[in-house]
C-alpha atoms as a PDB file:
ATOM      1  CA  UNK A   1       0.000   0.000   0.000  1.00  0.00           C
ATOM      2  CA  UNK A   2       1.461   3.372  -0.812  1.00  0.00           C
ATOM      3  CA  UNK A   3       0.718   6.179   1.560  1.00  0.00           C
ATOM      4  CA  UNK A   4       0.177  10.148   0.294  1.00  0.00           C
ATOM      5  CA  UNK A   5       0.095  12.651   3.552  1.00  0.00           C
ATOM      6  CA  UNK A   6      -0.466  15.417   2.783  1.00  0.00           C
ATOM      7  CA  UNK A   7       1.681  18.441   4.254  1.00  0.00           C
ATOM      8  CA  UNK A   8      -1.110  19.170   6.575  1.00  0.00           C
ATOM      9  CA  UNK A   9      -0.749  16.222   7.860  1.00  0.00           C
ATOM     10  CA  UNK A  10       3.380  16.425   9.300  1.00  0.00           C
ATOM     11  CA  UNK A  11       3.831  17.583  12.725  1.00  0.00           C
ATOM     12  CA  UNK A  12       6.809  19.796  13.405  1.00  0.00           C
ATOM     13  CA  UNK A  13       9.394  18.551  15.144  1.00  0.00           C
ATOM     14  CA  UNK A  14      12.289  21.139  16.727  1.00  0.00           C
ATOM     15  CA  UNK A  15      15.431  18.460  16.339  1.00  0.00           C
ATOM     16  CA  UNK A  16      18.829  19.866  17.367  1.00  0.00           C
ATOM     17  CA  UNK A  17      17.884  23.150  16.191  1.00  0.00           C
ATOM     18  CA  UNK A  18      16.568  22.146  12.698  1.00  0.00           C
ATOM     19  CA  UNK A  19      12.772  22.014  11.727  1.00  0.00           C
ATOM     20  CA  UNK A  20      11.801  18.147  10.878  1.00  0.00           C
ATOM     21  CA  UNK A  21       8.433  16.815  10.230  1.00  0.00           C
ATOM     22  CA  UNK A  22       7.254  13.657  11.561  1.00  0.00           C
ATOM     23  CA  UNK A  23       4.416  11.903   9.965  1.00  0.00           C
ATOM     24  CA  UNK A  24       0.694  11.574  10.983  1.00  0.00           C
ATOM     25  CA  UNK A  25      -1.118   9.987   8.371  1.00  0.00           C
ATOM     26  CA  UNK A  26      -4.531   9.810  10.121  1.00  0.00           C
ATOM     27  CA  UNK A  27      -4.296  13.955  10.853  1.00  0.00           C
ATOM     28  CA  UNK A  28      -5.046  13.464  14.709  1.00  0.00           C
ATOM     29  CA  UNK A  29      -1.573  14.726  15.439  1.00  0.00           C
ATOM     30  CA  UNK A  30       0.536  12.329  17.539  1.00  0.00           C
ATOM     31  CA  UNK A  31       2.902  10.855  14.584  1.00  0.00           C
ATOM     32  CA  UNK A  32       2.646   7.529  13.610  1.00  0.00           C
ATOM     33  CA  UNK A  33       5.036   5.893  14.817  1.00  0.00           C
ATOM     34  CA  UNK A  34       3.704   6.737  18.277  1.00  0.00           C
ATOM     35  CA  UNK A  35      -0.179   6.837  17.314  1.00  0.00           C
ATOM     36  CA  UNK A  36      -1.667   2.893  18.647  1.00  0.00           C
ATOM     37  CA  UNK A  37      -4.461   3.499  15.312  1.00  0.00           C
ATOM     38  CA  UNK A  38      -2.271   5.243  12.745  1.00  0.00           C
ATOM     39  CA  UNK A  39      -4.998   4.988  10.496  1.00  0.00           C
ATOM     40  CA  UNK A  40      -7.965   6.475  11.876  1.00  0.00           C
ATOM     41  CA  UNK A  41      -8.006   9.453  13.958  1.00  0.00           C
ATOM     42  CA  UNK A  42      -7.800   9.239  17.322  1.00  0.00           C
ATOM     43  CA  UNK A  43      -6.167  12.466  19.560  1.00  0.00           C
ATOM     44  CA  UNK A  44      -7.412  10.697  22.506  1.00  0.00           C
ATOM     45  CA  UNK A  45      -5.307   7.748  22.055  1.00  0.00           C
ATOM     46  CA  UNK A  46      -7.810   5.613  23.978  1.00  0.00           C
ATOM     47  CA  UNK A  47      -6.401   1.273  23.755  1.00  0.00           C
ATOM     48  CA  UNK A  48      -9.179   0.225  26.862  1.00  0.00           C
ATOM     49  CA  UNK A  49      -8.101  -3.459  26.494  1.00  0.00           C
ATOM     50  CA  UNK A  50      -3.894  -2.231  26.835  1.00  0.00           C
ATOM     51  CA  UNK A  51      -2.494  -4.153  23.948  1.00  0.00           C
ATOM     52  CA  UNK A  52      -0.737  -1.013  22.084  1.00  0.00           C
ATOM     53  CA  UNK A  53      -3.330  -1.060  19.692  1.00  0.00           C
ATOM     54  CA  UNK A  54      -5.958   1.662  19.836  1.00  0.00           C
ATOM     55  CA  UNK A  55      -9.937   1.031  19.849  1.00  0.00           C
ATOM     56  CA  UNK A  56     -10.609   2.538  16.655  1.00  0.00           C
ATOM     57  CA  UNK A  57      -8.366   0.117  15.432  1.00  0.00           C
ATOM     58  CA  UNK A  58      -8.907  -2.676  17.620  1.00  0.00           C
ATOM     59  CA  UNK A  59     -12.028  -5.545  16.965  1.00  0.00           C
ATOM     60  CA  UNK A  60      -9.688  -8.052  17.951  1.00  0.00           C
ATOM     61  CA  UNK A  61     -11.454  -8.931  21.805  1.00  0.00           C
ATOM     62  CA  UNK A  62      -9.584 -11.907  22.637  1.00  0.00           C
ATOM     63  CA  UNK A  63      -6.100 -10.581  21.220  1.00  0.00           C
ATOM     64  CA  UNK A  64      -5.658 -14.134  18.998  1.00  0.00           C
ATOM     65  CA  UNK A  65      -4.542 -11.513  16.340  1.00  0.00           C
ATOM     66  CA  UNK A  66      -7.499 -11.722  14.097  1.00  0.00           C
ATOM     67  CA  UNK A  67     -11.100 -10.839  14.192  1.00  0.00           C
ATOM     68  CA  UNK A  68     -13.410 -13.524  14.403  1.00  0.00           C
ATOM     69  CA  UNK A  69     -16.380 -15.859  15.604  1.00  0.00           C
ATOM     70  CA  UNK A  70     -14.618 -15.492  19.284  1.00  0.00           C
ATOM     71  CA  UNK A  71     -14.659 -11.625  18.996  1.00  0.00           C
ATOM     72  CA  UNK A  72     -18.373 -11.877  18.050  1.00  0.00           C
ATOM     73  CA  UNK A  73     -19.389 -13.925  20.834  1.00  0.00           C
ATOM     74  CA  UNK A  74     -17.386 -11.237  23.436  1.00  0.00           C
ATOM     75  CA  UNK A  75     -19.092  -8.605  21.803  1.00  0.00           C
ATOM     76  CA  UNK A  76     -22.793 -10.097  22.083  1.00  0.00           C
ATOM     77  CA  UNK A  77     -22.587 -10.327  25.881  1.00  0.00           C
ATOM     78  CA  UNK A  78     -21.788  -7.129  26.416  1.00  0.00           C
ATOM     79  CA  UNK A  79     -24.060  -5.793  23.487  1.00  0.00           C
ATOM     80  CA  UNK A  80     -26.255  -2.642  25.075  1.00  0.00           C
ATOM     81  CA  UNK A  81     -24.021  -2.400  28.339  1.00  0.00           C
ATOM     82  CA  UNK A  82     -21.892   0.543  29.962  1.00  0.00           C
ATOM     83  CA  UNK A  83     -18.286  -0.152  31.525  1.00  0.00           C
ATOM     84  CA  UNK A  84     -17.217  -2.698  28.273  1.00  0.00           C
ATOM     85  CA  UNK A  85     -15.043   0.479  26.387  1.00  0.00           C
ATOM     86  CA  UNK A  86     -12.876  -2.124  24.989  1.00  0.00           C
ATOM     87  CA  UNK A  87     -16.143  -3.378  22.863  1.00  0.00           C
ATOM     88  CA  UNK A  88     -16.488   0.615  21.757  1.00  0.00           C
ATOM     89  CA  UNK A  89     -14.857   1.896  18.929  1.00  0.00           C
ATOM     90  CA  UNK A  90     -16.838   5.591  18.093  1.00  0.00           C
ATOM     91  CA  UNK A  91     -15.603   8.570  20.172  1.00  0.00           C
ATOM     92  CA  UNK A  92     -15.558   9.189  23.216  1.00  0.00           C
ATOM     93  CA  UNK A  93     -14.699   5.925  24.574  1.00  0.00           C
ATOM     94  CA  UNK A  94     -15.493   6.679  27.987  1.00  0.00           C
ATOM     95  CA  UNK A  95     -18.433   5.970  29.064  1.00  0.00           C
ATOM     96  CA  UNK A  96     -19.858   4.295  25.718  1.00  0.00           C
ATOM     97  CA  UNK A  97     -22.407   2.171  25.570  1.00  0.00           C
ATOM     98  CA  UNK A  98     -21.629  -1.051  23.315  1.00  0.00           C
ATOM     99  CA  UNK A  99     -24.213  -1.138  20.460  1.00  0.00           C
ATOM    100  CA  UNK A 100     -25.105  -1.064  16.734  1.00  0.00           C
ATOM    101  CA  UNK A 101     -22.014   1.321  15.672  1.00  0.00           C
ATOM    102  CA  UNK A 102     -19.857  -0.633  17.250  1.00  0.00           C
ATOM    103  CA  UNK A 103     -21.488  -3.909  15.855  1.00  0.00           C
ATOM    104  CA  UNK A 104     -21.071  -2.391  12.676  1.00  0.00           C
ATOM    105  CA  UNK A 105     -17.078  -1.911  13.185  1.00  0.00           C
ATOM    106  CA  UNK A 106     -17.043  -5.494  14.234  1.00  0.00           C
ATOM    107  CA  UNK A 107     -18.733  -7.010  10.938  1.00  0.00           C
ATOM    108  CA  UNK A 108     -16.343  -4.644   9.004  1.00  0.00           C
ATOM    109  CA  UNK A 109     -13.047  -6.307  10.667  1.00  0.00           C
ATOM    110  CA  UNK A 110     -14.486 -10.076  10.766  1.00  0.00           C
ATOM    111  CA  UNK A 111     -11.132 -11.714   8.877  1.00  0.00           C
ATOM    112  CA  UNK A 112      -8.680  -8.970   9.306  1.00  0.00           C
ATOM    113  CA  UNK A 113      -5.869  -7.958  11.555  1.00  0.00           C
ATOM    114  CA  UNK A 114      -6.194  -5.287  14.407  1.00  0.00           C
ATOM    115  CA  UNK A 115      -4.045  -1.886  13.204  1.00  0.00           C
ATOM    116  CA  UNK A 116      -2.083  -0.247  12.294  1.00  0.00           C
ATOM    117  CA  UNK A 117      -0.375   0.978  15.082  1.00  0.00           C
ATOM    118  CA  UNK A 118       2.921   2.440  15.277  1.00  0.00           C
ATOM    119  CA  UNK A 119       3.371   1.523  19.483  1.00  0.00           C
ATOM    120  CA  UNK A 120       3.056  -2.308  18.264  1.00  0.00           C
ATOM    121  CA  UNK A 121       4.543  -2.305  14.396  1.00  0.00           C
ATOM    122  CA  UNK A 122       5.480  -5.918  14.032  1.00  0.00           C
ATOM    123  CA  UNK A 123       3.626  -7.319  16.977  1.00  0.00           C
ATOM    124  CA  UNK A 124       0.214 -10.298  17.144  1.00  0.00           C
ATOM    125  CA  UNK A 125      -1.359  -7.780  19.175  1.00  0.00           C
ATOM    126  CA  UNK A 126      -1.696  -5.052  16.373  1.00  0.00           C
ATOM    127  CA  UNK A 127       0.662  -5.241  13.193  1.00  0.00           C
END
């Protein structure tokens, strides 16, 4: 996958008394190789379940790696409640309740890996 950012999208870094941009492809501006969702914009930086990998990027419940019939099942039991953030992936995390949005990120990810995230590059948690 190629990436375009956009100039916009940099955030100035002072370095040793020279200007340098770091990159932030997502626009939220923490740079991507410290954003846990580098993909999807998220200045809170919320990861509720602690595996480096932020919510908005994050469908993966049972951190096996990949989304699937597991993750649905975790999801189902909590489906409606308060105090499950780790099941919420629309902002603000706090306080969410787990429901259809959410549901709807979860369907989207069935199959796939949790990430991006720069805090994890490499890692099962979140490539």
């Amino acid at each position: 996958m190629t990436r375009r950012i956009a100039f916009s999208a940099l955030i100035p870094l002072l370095l040793c008394g020279t200007l340098a941009f770091a990159a932030d492809f997502d626009g939220d501006g923490v740079s991507d190789e410290n954003d846990n969702c580098s993909e999807a914009a998220n200045d809170a930086q919320d990861d509720t379940d602690n595996d480096d990998c932020g919510n908005l990027c994050d469908a993966d419940y049972d951190n096996s790696g990949v989304v699937g019939h597991p993750d649905f099942f975790e999801f189902g039991v909590v489906f409606g409640t308060t105090g499950n953030e780790e099941k919420c992936h629309t902002q603000p995390i706090p306080g969410c309740i787990a429901d259809f949005p959410d549901s709807g990120f979860l369907f989207n990810a069935f199959g796939e890996i949790p990430g991006p995230s720069g805090t994890t590059a490499g890692t099962t948690a979140c490539p």
